[in-house]
Protein backbone atom coordinates (compact mmCIF):
# COMPACT_ATOMS: atom_id res chain seq x y z
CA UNK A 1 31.97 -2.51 -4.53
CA UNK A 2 30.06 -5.35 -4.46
CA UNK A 3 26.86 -5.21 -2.94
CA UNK A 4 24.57 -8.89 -2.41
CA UNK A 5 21.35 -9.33 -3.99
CA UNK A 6 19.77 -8.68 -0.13
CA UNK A 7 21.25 -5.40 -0.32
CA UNK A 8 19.95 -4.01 -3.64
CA UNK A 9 16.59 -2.01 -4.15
CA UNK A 10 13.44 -2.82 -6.61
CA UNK A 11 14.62 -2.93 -9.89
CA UNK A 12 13.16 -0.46 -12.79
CA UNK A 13 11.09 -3.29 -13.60
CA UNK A 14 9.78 -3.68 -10.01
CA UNK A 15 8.75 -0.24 -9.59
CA UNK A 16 7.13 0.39 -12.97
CA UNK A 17 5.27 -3.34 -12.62
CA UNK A 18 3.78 -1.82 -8.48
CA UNK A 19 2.71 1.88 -10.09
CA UNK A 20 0.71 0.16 -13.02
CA UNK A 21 -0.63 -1.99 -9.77
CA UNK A 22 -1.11 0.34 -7.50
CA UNK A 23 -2.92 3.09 -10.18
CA UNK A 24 -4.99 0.27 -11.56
CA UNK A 25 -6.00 -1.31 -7.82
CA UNK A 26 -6.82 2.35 -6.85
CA UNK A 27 -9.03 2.40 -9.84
CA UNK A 28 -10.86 -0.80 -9.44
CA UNK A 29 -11.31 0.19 -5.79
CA UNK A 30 -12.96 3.64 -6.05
CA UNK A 31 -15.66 1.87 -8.94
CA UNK A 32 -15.92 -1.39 -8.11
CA UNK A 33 -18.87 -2.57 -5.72
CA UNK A 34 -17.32 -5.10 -3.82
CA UNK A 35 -19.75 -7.44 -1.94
CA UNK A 36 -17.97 -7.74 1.59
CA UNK A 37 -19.79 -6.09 3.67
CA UNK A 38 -16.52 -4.20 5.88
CA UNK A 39 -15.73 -2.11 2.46
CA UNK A 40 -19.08 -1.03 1.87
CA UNK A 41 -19.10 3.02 1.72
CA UNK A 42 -15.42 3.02 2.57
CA UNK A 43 -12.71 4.47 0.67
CA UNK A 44 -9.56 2.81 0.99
CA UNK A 45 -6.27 4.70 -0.21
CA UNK A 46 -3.57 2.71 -1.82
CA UNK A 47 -0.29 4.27 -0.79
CA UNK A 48 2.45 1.73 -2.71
CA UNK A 49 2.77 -1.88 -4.25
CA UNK A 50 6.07 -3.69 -3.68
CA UNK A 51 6.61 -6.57 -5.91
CA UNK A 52 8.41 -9.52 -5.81
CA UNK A 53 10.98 -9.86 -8.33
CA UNK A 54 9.57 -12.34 -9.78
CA UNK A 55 6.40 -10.01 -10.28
CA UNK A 56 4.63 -12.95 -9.08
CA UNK A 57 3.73 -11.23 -5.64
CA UNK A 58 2.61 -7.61 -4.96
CA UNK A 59 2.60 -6.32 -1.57
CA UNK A 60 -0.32 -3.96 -1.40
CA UNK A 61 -0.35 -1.02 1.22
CA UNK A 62 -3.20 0.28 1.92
CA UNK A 63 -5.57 2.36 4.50
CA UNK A 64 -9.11 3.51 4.89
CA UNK A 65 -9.41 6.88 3.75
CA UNK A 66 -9.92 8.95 7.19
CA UNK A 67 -8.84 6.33 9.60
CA UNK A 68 -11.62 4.26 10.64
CA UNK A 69 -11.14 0.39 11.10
CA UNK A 70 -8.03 -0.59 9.60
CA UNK A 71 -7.47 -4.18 10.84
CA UNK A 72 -11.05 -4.74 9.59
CA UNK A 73 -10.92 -3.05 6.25
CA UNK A 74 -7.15 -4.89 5.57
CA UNK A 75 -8.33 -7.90 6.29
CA UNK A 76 -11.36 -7.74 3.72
CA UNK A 77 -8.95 -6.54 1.34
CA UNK A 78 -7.43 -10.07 1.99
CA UNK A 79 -10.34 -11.88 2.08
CA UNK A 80 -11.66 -10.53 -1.87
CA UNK A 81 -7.54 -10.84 -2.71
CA UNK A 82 -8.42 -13.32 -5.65
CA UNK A 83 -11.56 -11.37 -6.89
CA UNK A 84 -9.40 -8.09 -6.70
CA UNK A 85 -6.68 -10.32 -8.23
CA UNK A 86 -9.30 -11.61 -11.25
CA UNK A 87 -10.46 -7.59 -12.23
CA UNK A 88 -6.42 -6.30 -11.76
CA UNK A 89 -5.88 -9.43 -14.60
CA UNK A 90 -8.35 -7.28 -17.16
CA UNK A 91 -6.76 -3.98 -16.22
CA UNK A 92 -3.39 -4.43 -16.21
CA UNK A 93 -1.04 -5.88 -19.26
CA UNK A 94 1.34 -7.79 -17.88
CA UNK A 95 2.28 -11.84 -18.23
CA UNK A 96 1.69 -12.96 -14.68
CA UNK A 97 -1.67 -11.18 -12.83
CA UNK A 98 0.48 -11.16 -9.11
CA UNK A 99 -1.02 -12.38 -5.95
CA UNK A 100 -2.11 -9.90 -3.71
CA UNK A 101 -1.44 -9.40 -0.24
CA UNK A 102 -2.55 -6.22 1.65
CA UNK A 103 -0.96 -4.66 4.48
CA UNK A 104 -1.47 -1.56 6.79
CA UNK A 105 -0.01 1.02 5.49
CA UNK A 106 1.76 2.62 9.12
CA UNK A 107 3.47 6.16 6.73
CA UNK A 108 1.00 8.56 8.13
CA UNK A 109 1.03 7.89 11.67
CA UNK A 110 4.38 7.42 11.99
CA UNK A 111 4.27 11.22 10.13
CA UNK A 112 1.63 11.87 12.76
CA UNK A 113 4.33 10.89 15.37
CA UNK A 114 7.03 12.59 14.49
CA UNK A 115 4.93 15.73 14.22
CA UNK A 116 3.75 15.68 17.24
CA UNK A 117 7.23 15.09 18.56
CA UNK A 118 8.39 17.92 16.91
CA UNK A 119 6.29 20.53 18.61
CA UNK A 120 6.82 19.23 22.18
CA UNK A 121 8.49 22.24 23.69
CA UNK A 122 11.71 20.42 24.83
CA UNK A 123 12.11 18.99 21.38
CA UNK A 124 11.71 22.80 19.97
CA UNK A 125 13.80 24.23 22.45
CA UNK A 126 16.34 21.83 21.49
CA UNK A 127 16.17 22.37 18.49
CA UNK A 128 16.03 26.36 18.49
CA UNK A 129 19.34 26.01 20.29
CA UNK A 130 21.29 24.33 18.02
């Protein structure tokens, strides 16, 4: 079975390279004062960091802890990227500090979602039936 280089997962390499990432980012986050103003008093939650295999990139998902403004908090994530970027370079031990791009992260309200379609009573009725 062959299976194209589209088709594979993160390698070991990958996965270990967006933990030490995501643990360190989550780190920096929670102590660092950041100076733009839409982080200030918010705690943002770093769910998972995909990276490139090149570990040259690092896709960084990420929320506000307790909803709040997400568009606004992701996009100052983007804006400090390359001061984020400079303190992950001190943290981590790696050859290449990756770029950093942050993204919504959409897990827990598409959990919410299915949730709530679970306990619609047609869905449990359908589901007590089978």
């Amino acid at each position: 079975m062959n299976r194209s280089s589209s088709q594979k997962g993160p390698s070991q390499r990958q996965l270990r390279a967006g933990e030490l990432i995501r643990h360190a980012l989550a780190e920096i986050l929670q102590r660092e004062q950041l100076r733009e103003p839409a982080l200030a008093g918010v705690s943002v939650t770093v769910s998972e960091v995909r990276v490139s295999p090149d570990l040259k990139q690092a896709k960084v998902f990420a929320s506000p802890l307790g909803g709040g403004d997400e568009a606004g908090v992701i996009a100052a994530l983007n804006r400090t990227s390359a001061y984020l970027r400079g303190l992950l370079g001190k943290k981590i031990d790696m050859k290449f500090t990756p770029a950093l791009k942050f993204f919504a992260d959409e897990t827990f309200a598409e959990a919410e979602k299915i949730d709530r379609l679970l306990a619609r009573s047609d869905v449990a009725r359908d589901l007590d039936s089978e």
